[in-house]
C-alpha atoms as a PDB file:
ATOM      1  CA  UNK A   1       0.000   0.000   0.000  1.00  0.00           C
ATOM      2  CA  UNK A   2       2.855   2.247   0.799  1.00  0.00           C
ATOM      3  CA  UNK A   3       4.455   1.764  -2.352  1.00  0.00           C
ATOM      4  CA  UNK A   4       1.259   2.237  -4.368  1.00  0.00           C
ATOM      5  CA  UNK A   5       1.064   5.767  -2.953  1.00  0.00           C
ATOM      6  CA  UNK A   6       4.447   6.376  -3.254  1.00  0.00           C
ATOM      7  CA  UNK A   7       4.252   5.098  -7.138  1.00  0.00           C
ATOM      8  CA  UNK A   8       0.974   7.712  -6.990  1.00  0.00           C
ATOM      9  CA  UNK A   9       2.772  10.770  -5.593  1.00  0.00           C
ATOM     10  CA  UNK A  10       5.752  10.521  -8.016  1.00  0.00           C
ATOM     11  CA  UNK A  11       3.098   9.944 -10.676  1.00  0.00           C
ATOM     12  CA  UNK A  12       1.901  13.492  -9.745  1.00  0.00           C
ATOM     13  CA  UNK A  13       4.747  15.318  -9.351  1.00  0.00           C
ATOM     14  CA  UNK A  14       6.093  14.069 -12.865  1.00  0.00           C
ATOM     15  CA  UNK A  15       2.566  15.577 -14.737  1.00  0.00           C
ATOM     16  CA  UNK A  16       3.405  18.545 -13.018  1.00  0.00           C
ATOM     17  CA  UNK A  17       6.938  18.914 -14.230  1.00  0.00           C
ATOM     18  CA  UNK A  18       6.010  18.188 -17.522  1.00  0.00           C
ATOM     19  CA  UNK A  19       3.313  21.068 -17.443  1.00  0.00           C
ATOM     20  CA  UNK A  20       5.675  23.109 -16.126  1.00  0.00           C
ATOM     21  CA  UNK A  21       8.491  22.098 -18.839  1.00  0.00           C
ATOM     22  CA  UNK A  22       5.581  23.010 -21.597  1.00  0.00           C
ATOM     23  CA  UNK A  23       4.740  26.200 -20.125  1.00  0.00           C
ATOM     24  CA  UNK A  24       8.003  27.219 -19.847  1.00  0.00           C
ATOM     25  CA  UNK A  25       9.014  26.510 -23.418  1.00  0.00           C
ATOM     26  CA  UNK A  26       6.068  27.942 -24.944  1.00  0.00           C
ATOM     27  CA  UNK A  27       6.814  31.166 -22.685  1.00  0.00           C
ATOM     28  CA  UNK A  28      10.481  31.123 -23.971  1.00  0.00           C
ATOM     29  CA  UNK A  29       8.931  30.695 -27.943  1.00  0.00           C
ATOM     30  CA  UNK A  30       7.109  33.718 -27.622  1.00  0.00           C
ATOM     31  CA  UNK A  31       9.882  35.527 -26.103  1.00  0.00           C
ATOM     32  CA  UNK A  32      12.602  34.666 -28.815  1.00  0.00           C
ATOM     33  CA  UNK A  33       9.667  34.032 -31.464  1.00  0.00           C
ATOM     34  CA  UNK A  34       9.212  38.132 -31.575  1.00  0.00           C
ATOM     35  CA  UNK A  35      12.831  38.094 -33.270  1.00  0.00           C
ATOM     36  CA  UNK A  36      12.426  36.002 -35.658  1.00  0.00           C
ATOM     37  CA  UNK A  37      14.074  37.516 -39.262  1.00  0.00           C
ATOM     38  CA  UNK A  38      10.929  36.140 -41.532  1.00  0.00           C
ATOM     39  CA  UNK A  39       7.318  34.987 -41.177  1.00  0.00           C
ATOM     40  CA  UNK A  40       5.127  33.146 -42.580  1.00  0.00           C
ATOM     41  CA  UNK A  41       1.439  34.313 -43.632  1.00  0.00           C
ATOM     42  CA  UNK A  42      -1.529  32.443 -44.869  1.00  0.00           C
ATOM     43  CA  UNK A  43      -3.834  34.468 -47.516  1.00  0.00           C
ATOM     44  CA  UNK A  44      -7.764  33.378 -47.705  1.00  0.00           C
ATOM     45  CA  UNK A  45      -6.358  31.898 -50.754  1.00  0.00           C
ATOM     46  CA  UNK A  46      -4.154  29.563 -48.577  1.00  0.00           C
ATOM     47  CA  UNK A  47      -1.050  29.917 -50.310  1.00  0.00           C
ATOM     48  CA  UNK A  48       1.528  30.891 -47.530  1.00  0.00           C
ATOM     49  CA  UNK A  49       4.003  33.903 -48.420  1.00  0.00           C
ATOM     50  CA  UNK A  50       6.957  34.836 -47.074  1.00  0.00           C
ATOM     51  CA  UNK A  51       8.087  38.845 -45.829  1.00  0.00           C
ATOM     52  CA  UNK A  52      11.286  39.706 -44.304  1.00  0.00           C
ATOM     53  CA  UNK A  53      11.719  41.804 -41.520  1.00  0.00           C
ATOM     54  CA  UNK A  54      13.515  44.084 -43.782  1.00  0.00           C
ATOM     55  CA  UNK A  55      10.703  44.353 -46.271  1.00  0.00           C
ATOM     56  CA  UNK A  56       8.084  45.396 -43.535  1.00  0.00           C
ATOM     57  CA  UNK A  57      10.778  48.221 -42.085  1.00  0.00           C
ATOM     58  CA  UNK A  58       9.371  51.815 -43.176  1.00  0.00           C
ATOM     59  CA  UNK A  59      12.032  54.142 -44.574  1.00  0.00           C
ATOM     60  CA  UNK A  60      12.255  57.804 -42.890  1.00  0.00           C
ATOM     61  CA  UNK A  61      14.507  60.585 -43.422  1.00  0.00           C
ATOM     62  CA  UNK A  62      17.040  62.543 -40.986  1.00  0.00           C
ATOM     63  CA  UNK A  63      14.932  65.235 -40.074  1.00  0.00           C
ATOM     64  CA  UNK A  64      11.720  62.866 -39.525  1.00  0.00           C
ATOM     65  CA  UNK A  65       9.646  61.653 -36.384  1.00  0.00           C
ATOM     66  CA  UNK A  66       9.687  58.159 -35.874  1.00  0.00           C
ATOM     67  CA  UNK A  67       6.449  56.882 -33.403  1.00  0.00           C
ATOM     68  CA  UNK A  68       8.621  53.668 -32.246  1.00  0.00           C
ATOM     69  CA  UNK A  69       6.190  51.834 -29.446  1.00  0.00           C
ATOM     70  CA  UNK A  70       6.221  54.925 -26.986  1.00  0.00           C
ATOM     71  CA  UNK A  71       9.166  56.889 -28.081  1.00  0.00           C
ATOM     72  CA  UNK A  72       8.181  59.697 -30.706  1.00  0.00           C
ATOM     73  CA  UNK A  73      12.372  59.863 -32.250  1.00  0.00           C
ATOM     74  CA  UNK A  74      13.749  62.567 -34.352  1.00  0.00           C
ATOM     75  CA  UNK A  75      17.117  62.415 -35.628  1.00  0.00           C
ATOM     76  CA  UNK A  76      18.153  66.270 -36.461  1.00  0.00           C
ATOM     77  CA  UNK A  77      21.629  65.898 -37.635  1.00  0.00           C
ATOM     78  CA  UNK A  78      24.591  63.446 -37.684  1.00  0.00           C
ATOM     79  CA  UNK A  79      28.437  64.191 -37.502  1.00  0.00           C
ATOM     80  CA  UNK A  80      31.320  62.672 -37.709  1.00  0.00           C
ATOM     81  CA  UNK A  81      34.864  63.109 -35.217  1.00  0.00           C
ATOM     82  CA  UNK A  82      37.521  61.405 -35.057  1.00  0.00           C
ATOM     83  CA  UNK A  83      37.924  62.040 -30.894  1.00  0.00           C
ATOM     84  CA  UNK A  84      35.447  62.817 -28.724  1.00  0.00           C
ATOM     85  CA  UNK A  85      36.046  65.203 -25.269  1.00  0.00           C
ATOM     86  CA  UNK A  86      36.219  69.066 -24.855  1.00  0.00           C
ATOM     87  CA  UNK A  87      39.083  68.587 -22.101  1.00  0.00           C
ATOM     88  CA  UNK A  88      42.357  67.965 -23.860  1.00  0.00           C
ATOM     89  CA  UNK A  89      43.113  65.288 -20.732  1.00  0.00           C
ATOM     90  CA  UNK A  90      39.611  63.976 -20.782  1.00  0.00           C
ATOM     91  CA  UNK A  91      39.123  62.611 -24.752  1.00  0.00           C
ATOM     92  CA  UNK A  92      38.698  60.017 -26.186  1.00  0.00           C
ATOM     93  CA  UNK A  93      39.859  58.424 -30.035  1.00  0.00           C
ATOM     94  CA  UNK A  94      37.668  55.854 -32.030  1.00  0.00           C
ATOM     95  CA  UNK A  95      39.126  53.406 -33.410  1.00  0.00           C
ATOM     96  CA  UNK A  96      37.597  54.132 -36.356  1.00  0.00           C
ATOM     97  CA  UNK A  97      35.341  56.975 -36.745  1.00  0.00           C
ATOM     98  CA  UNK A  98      32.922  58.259 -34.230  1.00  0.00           C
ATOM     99  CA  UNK A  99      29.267  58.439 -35.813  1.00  0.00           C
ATOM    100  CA  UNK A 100      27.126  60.875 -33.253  1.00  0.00           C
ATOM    101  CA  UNK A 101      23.158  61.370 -34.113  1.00  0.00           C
ATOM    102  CA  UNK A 102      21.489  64.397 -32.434  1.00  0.00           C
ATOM    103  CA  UNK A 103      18.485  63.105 -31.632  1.00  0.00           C
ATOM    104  CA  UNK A 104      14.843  64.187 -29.873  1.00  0.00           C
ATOM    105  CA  UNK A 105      12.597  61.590 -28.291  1.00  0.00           C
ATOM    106  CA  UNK A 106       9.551  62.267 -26.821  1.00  0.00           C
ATOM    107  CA  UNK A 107       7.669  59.842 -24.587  1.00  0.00           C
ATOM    108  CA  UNK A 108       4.116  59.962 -25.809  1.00  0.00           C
ATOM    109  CA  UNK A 109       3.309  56.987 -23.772  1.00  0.00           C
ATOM    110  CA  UNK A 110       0.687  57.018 -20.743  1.00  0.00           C
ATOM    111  CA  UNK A 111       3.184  56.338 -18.074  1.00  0.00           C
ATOM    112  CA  UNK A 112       7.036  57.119 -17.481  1.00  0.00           C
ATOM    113  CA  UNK A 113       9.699  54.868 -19.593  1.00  0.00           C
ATOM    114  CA  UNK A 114      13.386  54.295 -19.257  1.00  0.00           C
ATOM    115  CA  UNK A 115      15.144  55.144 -22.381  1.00  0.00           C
ATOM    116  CA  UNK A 116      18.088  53.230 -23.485  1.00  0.00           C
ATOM    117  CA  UNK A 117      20.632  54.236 -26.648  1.00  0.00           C
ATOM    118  CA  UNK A 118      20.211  50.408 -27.511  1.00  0.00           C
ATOM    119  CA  UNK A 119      17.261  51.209 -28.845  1.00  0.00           C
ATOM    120  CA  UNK A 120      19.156  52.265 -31.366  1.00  0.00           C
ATOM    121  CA  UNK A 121      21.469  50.300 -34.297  1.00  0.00           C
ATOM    122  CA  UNK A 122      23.410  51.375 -37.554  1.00  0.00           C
ATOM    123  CA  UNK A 123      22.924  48.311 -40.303  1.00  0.00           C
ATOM    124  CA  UNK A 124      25.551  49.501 -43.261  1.00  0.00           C
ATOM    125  CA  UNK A 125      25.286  48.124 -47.187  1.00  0.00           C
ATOM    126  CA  UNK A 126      26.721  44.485 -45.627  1.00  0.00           C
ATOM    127  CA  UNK A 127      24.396  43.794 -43.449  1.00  0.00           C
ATOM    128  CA  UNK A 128      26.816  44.491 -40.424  1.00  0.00           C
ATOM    129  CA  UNK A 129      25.170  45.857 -36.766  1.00  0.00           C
ATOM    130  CA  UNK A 130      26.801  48.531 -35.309  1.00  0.00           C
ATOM    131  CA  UNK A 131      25.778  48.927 -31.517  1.00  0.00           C
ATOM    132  CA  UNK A 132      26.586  52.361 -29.617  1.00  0.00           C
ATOM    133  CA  UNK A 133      29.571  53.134 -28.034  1.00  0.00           C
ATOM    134  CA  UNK A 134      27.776  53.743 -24.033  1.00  0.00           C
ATOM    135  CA  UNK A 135      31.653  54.810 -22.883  1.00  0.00           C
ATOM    136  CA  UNK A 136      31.831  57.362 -25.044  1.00  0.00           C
ATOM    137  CA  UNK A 137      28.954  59.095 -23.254  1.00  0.00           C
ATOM    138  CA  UNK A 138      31.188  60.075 -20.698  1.00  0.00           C
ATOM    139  CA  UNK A 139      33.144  62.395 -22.731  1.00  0.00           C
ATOM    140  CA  UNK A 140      29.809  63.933 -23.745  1.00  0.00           C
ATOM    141  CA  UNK A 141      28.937  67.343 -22.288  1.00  0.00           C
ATOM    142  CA  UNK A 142      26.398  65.297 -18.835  1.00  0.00           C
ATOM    143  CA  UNK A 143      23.527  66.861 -20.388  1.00  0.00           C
ATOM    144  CA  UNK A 144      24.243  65.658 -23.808  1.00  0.00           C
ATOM    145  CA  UNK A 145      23.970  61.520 -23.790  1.00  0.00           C
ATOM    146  CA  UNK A 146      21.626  58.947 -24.063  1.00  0.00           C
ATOM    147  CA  UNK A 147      22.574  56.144 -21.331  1.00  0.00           C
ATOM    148  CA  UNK A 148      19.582  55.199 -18.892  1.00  0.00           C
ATOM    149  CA  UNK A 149      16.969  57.839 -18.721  1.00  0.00           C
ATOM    150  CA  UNK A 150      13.599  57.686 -17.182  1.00  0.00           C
ATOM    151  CA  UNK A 151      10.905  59.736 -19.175  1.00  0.00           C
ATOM    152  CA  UNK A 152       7.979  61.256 -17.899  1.00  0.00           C
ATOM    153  CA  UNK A 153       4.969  60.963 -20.670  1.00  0.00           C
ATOM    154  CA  UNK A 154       4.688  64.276 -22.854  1.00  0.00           C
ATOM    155  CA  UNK A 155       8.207  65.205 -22.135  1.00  0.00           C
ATOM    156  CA  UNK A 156      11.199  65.701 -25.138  1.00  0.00           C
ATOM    157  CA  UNK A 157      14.775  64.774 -24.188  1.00  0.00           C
ATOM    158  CA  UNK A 158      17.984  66.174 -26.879  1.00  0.00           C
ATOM    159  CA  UNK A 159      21.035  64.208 -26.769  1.00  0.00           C
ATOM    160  CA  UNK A 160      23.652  62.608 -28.772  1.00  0.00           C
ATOM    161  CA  UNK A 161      23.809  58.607 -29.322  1.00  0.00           C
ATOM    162  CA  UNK A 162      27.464  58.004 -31.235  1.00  0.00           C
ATOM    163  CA  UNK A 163      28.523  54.873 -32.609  1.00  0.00           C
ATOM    164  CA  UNK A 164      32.282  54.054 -33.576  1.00  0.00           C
ATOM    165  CA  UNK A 165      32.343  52.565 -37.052  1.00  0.00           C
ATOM    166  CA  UNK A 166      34.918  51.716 -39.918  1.00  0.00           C
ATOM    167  CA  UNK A 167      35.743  55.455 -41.976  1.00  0.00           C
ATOM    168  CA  UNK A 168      35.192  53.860 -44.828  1.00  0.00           C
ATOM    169  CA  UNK A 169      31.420  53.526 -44.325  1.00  0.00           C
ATOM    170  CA  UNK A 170      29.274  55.539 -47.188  1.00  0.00           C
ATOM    171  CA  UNK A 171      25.456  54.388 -45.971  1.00  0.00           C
ATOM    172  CA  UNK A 172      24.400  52.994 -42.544  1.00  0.00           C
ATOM    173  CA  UNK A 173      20.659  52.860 -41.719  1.00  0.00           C
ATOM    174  CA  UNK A 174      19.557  54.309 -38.563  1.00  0.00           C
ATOM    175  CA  UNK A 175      17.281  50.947 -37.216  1.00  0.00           C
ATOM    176  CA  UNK A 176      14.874  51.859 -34.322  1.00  0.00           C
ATOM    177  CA  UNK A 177      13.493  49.271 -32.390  1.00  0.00           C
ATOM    178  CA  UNK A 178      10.328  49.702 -30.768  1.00  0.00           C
ATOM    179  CA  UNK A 179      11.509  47.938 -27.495  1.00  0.00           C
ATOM    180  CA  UNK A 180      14.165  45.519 -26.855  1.00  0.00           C
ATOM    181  CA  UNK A 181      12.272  42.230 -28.400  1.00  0.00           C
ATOM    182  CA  UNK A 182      12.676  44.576 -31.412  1.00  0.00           C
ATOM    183  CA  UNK A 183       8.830  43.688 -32.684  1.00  0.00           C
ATOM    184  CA  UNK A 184       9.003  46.741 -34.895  1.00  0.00           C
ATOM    185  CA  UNK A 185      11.428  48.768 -36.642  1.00  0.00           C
ATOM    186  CA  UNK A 186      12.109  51.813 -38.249  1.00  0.00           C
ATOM    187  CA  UNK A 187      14.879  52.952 -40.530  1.00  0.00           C
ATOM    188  CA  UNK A 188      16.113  56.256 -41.108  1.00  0.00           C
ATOM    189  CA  UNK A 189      18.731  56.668 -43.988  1.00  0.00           C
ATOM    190  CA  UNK A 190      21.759  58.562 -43.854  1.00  0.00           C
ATOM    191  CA  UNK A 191      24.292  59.204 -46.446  1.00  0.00           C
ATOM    192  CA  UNK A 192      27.982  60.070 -44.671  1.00  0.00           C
END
């Protein structure tokens, strides 16, 4: 009798951890499932086609506002230096060419938002990811970067975001993620 409930108890606890494996992986799908690089959609027709993430990014302009999830982003201008810092003991060189966007975001959002500069990511002709360069921030005037901001809704922070890439680069897109799944995104073009 013992062993039957034993047999019984271990029966139970190994639906549960099965449950629990289930739920767990679907959770973890969804998660890393919002990444994915293509899709696949059914038509009433039933003939599935195929759209990359690429294809469903909308194409803006320096100069335009970007409505990315609850970040309204405007990129103003872009320059280019070779060392950031105004202190000559406090600079900074890239070690290839420092890319820094003057940008305005505005949380139009309900509630207040942290605001990250990896929001943001330069994709050039190849298909390479450039990520920002968060250190260089420091040599930024304190008022001027982009690290980890909280936002209040209806208010517009102006910073700088810079990115050190190769000085040979011609075209990068600007890609704007909507969050950090990156469900949505948003290009802005610029020519260097």
């Amino acid at each position: 009798m013992a062993e039957q409930k034993i047999k019984r108890a271990w029966y139970k606890r190994w639906w549960a951890i099965t449950i629990f494996i289930i739920i767990a992986l679907a959770i973890l799908g969804g998660i890393l499932g919002g990444d994915n690089h293509s899709q696949s959609t059914n038509d009433n027709s039933g003939q599935s086609q195929i759209t990359s993430e690429k294809q469903e990014a909308k194409t803006y302009s320096v100069g335009d506002s970007v409505q990315a999830g609850d970040f309204k982003w405007k990129i103003v201008k872009f320059s280019t230096a070779k060392s950031i810092g105004s202190n000559p003991y406090l600079t900074t060189e890239a070690s290839g060419i420092y890319l820094i966007l003057d940008v305005e975001v505005e949380n139009t959002g309900k509630s207040a938002e942290y605001l990250m500069d990896s929001y943001l990511k330069l994709v050039d002709e190849q298909g390479r990811e450039f990520s920002p360069d968060t250190s260089v921030a420091f040599y930024l005037d304190s008022n001027k970067a982009f690290v980890f901001e909280q936002i209040n809704p209806g208010i517009t922070k102006k910073g700088k975001i810079v990115f050190d890439v190769p000085e040979n680069l011609n075209f990068v897109n600007v890609r704007i993620s909507s969050n950090l799944l990156r469900s949505s995104f948003y290009n802005v073009k610029l020519i260097i």
